[in-house]
PDB file of N, CA and C in Angstrom:
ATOM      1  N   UNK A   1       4.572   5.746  18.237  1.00  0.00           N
ATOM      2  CA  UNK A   1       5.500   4.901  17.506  1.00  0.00           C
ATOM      3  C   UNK A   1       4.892   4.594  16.134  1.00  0.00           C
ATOM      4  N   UNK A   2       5.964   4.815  15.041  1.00  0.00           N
ATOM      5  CA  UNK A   2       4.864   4.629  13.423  1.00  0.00           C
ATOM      6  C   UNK A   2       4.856   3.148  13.592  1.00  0.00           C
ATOM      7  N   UNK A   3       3.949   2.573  12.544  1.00  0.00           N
ATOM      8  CA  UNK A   3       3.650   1.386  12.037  1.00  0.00           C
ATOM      9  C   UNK A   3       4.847   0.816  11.723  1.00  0.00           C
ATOM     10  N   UNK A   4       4.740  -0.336  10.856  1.00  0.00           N
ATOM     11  CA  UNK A   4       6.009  -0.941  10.173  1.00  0.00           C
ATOM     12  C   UNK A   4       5.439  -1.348   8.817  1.00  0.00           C
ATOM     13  N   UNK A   5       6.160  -1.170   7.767  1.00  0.00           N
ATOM     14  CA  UNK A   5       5.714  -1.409   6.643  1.00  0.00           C
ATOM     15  C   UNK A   5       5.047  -2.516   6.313  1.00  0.00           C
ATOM     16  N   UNK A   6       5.448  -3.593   7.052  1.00  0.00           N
ATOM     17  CA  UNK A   6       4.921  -5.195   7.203  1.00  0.00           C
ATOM     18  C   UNK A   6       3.016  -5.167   7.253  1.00  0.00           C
ATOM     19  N   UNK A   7       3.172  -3.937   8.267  1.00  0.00           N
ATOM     20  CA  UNK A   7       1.352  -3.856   8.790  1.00  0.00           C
ATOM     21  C   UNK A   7       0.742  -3.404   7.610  1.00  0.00           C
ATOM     22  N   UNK A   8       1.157  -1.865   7.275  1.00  0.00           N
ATOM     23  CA  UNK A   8       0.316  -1.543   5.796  1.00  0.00           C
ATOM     24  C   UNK A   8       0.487  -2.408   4.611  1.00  0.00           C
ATOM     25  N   UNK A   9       1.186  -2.904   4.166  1.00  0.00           N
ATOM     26  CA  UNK A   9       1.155  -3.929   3.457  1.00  0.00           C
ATOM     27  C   UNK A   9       0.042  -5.256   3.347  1.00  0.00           C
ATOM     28  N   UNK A  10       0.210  -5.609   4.630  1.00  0.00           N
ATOM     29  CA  UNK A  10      -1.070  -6.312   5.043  1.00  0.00           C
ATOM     30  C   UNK A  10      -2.217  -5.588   5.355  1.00  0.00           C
ATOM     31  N   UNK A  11      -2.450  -4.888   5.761  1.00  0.00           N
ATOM     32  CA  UNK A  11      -3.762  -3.774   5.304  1.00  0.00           C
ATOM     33  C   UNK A  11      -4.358  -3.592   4.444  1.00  0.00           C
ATOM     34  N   UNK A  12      -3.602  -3.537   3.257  1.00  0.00           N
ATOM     35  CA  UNK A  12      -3.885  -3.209   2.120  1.00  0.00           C
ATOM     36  C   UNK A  12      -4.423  -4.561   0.895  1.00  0.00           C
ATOM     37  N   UNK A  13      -3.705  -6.024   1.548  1.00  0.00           N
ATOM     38  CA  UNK A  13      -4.208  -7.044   1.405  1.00  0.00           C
ATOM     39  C   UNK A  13      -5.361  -7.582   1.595  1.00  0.00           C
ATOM     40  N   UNK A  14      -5.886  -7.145   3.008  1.00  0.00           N
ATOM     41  CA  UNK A  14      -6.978  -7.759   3.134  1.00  0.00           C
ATOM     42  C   UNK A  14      -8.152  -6.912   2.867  1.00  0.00           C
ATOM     43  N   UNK A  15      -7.623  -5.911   2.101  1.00  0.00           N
ATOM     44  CA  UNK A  15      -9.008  -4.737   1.695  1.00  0.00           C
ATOM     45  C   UNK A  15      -8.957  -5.121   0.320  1.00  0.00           C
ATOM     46  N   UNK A  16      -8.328  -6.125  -0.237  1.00  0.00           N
ATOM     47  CA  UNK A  16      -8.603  -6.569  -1.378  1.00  0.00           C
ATOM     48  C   UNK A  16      -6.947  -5.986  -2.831  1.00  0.00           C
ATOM     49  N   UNK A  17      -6.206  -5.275  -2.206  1.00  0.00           N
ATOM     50  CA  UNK A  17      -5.524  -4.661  -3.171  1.00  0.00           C
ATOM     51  C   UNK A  17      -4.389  -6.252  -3.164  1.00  0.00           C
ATOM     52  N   UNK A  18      -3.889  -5.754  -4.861  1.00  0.00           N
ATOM     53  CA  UNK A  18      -2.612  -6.710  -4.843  1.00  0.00           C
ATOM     54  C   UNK A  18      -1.361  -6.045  -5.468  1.00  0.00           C
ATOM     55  N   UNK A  19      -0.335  -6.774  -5.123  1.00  0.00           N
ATOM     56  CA  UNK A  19       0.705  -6.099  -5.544  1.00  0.00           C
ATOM     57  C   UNK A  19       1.511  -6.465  -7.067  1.00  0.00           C
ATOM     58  N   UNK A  20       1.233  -5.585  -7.735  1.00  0.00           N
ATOM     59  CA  UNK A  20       2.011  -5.596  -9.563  1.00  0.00           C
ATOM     60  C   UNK A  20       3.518  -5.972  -9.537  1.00  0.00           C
ATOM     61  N   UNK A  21       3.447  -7.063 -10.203  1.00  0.00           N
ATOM     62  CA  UNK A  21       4.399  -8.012 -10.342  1.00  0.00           C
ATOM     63  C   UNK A  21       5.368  -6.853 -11.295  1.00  0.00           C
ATOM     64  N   UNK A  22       6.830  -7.093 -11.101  1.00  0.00           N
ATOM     65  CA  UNK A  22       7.348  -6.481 -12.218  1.00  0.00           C
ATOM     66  C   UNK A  22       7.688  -4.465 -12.345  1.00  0.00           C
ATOM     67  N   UNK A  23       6.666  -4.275 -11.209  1.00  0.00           N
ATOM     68  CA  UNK A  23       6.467  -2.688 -11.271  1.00  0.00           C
ATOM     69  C   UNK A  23       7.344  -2.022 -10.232  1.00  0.00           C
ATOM     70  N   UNK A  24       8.595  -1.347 -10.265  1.00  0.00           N
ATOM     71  CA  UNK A  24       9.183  -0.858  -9.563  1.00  0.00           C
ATOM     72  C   UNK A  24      10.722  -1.376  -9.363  1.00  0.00           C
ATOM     73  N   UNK A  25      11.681  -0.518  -8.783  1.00  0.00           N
ATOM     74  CA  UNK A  25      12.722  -0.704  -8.420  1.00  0.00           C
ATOM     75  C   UNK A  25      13.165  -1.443  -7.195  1.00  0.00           C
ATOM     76  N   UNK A  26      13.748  -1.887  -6.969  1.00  0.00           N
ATOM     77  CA  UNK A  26      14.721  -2.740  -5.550  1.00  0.00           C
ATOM     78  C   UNK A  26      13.237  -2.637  -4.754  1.00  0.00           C
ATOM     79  N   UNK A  27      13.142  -2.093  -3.237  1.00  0.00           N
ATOM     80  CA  UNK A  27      12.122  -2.087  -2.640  1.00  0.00           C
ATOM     81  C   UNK A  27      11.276  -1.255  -2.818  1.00  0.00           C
ATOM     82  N   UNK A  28      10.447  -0.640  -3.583  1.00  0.00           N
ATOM     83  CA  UNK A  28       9.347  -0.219  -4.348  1.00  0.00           C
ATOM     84  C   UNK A  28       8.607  -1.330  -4.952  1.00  0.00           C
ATOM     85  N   UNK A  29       7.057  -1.115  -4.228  1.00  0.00           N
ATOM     86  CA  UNK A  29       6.027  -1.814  -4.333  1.00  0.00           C
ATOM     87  C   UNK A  29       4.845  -1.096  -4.836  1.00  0.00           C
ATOM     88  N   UNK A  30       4.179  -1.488  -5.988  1.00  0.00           N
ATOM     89  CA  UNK A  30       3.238  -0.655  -6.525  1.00  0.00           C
ATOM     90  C   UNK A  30       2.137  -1.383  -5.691  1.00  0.00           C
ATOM     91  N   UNK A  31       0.385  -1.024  -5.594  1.00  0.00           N
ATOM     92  CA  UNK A  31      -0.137  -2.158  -4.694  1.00  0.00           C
ATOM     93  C   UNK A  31      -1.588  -1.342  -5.855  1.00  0.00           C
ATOM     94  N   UNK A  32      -2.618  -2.514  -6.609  1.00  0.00           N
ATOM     95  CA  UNK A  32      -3.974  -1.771  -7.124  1.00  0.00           C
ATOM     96  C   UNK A  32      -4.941  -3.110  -6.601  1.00  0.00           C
ATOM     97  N   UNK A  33      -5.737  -1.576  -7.068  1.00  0.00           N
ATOM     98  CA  UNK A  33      -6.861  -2.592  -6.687  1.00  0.00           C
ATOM     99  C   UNK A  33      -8.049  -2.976  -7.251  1.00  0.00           C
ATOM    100  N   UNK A  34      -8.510  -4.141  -7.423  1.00  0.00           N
ATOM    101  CA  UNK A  34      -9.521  -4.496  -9.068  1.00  0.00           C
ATOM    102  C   UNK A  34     -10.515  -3.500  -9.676  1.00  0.00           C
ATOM    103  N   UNK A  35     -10.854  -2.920  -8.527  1.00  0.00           N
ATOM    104  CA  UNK A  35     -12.330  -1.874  -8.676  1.00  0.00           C
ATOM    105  C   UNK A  35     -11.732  -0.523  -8.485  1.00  0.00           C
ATOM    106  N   UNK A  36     -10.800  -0.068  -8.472  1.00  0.00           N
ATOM    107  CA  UNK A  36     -10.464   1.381  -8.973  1.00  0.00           C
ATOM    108  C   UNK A  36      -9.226   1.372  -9.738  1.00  0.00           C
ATOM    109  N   UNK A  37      -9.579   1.792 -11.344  1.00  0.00           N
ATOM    110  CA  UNK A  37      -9.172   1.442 -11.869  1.00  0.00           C
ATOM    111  C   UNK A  37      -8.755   2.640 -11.640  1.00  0.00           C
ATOM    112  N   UNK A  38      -6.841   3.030 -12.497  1.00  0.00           N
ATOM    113  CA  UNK A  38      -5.895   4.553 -12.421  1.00  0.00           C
ATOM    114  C   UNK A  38      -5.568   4.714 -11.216  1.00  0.00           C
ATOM    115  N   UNK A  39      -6.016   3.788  -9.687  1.00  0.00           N
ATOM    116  CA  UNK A  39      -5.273   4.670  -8.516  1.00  0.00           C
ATOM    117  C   UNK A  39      -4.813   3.431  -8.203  1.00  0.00           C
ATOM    118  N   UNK A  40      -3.411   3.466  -7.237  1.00  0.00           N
ATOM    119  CA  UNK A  40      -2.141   2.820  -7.024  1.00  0.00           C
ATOM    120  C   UNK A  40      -1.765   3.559  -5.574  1.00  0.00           C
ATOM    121  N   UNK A  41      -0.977   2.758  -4.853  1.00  0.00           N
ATOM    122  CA  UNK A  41      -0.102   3.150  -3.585  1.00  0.00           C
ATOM    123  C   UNK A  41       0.752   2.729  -4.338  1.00  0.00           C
ATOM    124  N   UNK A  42       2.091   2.934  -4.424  1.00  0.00           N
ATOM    125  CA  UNK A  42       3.665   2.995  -3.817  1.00  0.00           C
ATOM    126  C   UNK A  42       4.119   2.712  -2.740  1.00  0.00           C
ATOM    127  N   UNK A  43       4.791   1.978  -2.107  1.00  0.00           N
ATOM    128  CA  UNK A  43       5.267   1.560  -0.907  1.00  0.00           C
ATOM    129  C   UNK A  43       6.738   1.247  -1.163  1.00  0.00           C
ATOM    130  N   UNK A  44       7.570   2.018  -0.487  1.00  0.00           N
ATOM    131  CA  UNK A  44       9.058   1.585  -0.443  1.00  0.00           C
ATOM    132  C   UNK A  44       9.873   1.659   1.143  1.00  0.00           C
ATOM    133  N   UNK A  45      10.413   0.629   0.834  1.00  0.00           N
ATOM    134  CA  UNK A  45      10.846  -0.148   1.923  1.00  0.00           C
ATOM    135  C   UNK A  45      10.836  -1.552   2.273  1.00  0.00           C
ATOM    136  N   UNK A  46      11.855  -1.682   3.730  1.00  0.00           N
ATOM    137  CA  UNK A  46      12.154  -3.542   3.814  1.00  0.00           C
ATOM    138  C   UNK A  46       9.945  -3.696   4.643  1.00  0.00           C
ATOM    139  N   UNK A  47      10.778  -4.850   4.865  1.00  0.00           N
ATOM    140  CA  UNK A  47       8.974  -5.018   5.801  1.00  0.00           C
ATOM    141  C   UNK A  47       9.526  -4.040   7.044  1.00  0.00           C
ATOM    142  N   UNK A  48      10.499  -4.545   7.496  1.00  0.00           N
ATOM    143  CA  UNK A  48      10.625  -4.331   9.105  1.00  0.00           C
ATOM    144  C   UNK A  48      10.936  -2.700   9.114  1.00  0.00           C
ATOM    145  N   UNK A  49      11.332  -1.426   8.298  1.00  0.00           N
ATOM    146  CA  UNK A  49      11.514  -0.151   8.240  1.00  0.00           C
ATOM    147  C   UNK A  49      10.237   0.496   9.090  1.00  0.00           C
ATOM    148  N   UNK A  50      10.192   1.307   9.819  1.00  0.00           N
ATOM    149  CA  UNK A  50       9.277   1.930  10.211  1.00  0.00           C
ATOM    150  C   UNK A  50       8.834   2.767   9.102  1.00  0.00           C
ATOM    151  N   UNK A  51       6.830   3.081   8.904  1.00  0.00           N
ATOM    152  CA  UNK A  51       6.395   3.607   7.803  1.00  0.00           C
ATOM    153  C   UNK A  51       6.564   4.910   7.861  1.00  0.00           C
ATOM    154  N   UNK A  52       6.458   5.959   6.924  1.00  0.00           N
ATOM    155  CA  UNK A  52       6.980   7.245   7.248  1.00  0.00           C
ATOM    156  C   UNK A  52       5.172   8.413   6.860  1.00  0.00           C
ATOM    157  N   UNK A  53       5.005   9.268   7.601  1.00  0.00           N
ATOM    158  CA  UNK A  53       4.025   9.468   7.683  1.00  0.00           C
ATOM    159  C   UNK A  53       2.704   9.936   6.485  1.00  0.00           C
ATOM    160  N   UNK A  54       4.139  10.259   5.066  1.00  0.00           N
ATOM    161  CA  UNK A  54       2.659  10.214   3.928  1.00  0.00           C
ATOM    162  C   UNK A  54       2.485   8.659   3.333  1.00  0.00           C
ATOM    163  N   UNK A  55       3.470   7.819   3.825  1.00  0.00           N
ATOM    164  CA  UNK A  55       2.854   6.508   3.780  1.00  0.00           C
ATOM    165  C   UNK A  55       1.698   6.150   3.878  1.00  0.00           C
ATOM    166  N   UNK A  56       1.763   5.875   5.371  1.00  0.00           N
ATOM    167  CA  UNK A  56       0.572   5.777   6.478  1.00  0.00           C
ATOM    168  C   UNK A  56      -0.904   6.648   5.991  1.00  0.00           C
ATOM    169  N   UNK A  57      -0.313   7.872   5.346  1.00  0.00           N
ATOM    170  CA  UNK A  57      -1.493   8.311   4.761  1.00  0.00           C
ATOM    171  C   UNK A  57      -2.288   8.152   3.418  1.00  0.00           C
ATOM    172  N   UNK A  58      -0.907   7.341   2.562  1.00  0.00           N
ATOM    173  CA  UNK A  58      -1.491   7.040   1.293  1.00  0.00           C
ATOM    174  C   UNK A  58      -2.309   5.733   1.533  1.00  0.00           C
ATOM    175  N   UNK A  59      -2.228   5.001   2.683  1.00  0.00           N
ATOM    176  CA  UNK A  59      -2.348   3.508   2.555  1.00  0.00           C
ATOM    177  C   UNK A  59      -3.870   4.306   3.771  1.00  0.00           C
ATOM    178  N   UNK A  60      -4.180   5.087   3.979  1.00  0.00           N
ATOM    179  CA  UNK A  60      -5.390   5.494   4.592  1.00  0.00           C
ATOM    180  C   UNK A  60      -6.266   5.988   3.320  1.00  0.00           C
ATOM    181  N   UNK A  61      -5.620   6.630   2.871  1.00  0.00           N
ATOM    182  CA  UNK A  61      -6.978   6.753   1.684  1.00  0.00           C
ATOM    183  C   UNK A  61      -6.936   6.020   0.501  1.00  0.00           C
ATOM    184  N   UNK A  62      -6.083   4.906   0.496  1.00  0.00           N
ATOM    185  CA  UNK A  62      -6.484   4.133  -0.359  1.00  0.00           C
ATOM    186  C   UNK A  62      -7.813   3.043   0.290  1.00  0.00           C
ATOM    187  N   UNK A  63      -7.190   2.727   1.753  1.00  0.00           N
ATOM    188  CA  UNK A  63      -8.387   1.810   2.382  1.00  0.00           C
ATOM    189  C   UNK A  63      -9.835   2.499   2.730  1.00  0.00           C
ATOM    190  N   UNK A  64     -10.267   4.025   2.427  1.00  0.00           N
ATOM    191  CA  UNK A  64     -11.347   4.584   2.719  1.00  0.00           C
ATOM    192  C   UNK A  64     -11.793   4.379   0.968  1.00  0.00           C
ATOM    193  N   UNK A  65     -11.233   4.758  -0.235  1.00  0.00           N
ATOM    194  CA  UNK A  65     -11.012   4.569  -1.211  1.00  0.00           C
ATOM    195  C   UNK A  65     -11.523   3.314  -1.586  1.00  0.00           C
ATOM    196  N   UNK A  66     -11.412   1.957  -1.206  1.00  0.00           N
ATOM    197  CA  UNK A  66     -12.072   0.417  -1.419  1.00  0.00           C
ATOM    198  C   UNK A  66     -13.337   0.727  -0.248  1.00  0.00           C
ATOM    199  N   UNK A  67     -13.027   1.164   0.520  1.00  0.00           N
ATOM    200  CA  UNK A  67     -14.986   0.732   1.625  1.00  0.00           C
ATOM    201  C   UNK A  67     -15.984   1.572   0.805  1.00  0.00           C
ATOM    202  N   UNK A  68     -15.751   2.635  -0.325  1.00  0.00           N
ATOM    203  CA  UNK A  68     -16.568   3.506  -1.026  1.00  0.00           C
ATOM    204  C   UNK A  68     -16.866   2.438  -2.504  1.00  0.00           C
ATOM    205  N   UNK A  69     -15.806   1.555  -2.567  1.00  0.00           N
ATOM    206  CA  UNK A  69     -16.557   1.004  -3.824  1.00  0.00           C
ATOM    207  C   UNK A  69     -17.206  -0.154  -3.472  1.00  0.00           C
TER     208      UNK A  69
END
Protein backbone atom coordinates (compact mmCIF):
# COMPACT_ATOMS: atom_id res chain seq x y z
CA UNK A 1 0.00 0.00 0.00
CA UNK A 2 1.84 3.56 -1.04
CA UNK A 3 2.32 6.14 1.61
CA UNK A 4 0.11 9.22 1.75
CA UNK A 5 1.40 12.45 0.93
CA UNK A 6 0.68 13.68 4.57
CA UNK A 7 3.74 11.13 5.66
CA UNK A 8 6.41 12.44 3.11
CA UNK A 9 5.67 15.74 3.79
CA UNK A 10 6.34 15.18 7.32
CA UNK A 11 9.45 13.33 6.54
CA UNK A 12 10.81 15.79 4.93
CA UNK A 13 10.09 18.21 7.93
CA UNK A 14 11.73 16.65 10.39
CA UNK A 15 14.99 16.13 8.28
CA UNK A 16 15.06 19.72 8.43
CA UNK A 17 13.56 20.81 4.84
CA UNK A 18 10.88 23.68 4.59
CA UNK A 19 8.38 24.48 2.36
CA UNK A 20 8.74 27.91 -0.15
CA UNK A 21 6.10 30.10 0.47
CA UNK A 22 4.62 31.42 -2.79
CA UNK A 23 6.31 28.64 -5.13
CA UNK A 24 3.94 26.69 -7.17
CA UNK A 25 0.47 26.16 -8.43
CA UNK A 26 -2.92 24.96 -6.58
CA UNK A 27 -1.38 21.75 -4.86
CA UNK A 28 2.25 21.91 -5.80
CA UNK A 29 4.66 22.17 -3.02
CA UNK A 30 8.24 23.08 -3.56
CA UNK A 31 10.12 21.72 -0.15
CA UNK A 32 14.46 23.06 0.31
CA UNK A 33 16.60 22.65 2.42
CA UNK A 34 19.13 25.23 4.25
CA UNK A 35 22.33 23.20 3.51
CA UNK A 36 21.84 22.17 -0.08
CA UNK A 37 21.69 24.83 -1.80
CA UNK A 38 19.99 24.30 -5.98
CA UNK A 39 18.17 20.96 -4.88
CA UNK A 40 14.30 21.03 -4.20
CA UNK A 41 11.45 18.21 -4.07
CA UNK A 42 8.14 19.05 -5.70
CA UNK A 43 5.29 17.47 -4.14
CA UNK A 44 1.79 17.62 -5.66
CA UNK A 45 -1.15 16.69 -4.15
CA UNK A 46 -4.05 16.88 -1.25
CA UNK A 47 -2.38 15.41 2.11
CA UNK A 48 -4.72 12.47 2.07
CA UNK A 49 -3.86 11.33 -2.05
CA UNK A 50 -1.86 8.29 -2.01
CA UNK A 51 2.04 9.13 -3.01
CA UNK A 52 2.89 7.95 -6.44
CA UNK A 53 6.08 6.06 -6.77
CA UNK A 54 8.79 8.73 -8.20
CA UNK A 55 7.46 10.68 -5.32
CA UNK A 56 8.34 8.36 -2.70
CA UNK A 57 11.56 8.31 -4.50
CA UNK A 58 12.31 11.92 -4.77
CA UNK A 59 11.49 12.40 -1.04
CA UNK A 60 14.15 9.23 -0.54
CA UNK A 61 16.94 10.90 -1.96
CA UNK A 62 16.33 14.00 -0.82
CA UNK A 63 16.34 12.47 2.94
CA UNK A 64 19.75 10.40 2.12
CA UNK A 65 20.76 13.85 0.50
CA UNK A 66 20.42 15.87 4.27
CA UNK A 67 22.08 12.66 6.45
CA UNK A 68 25.27 13.37 3.90
CA UNK A 69 25.38 16.99 4.87
Amino acid sequence: MPRKLRQLRSDLRRAGFQMQSKRGKGCHTWWVHPNLPGFAVNLSGQDGDDARPYQEDAVKEALQKSKEV
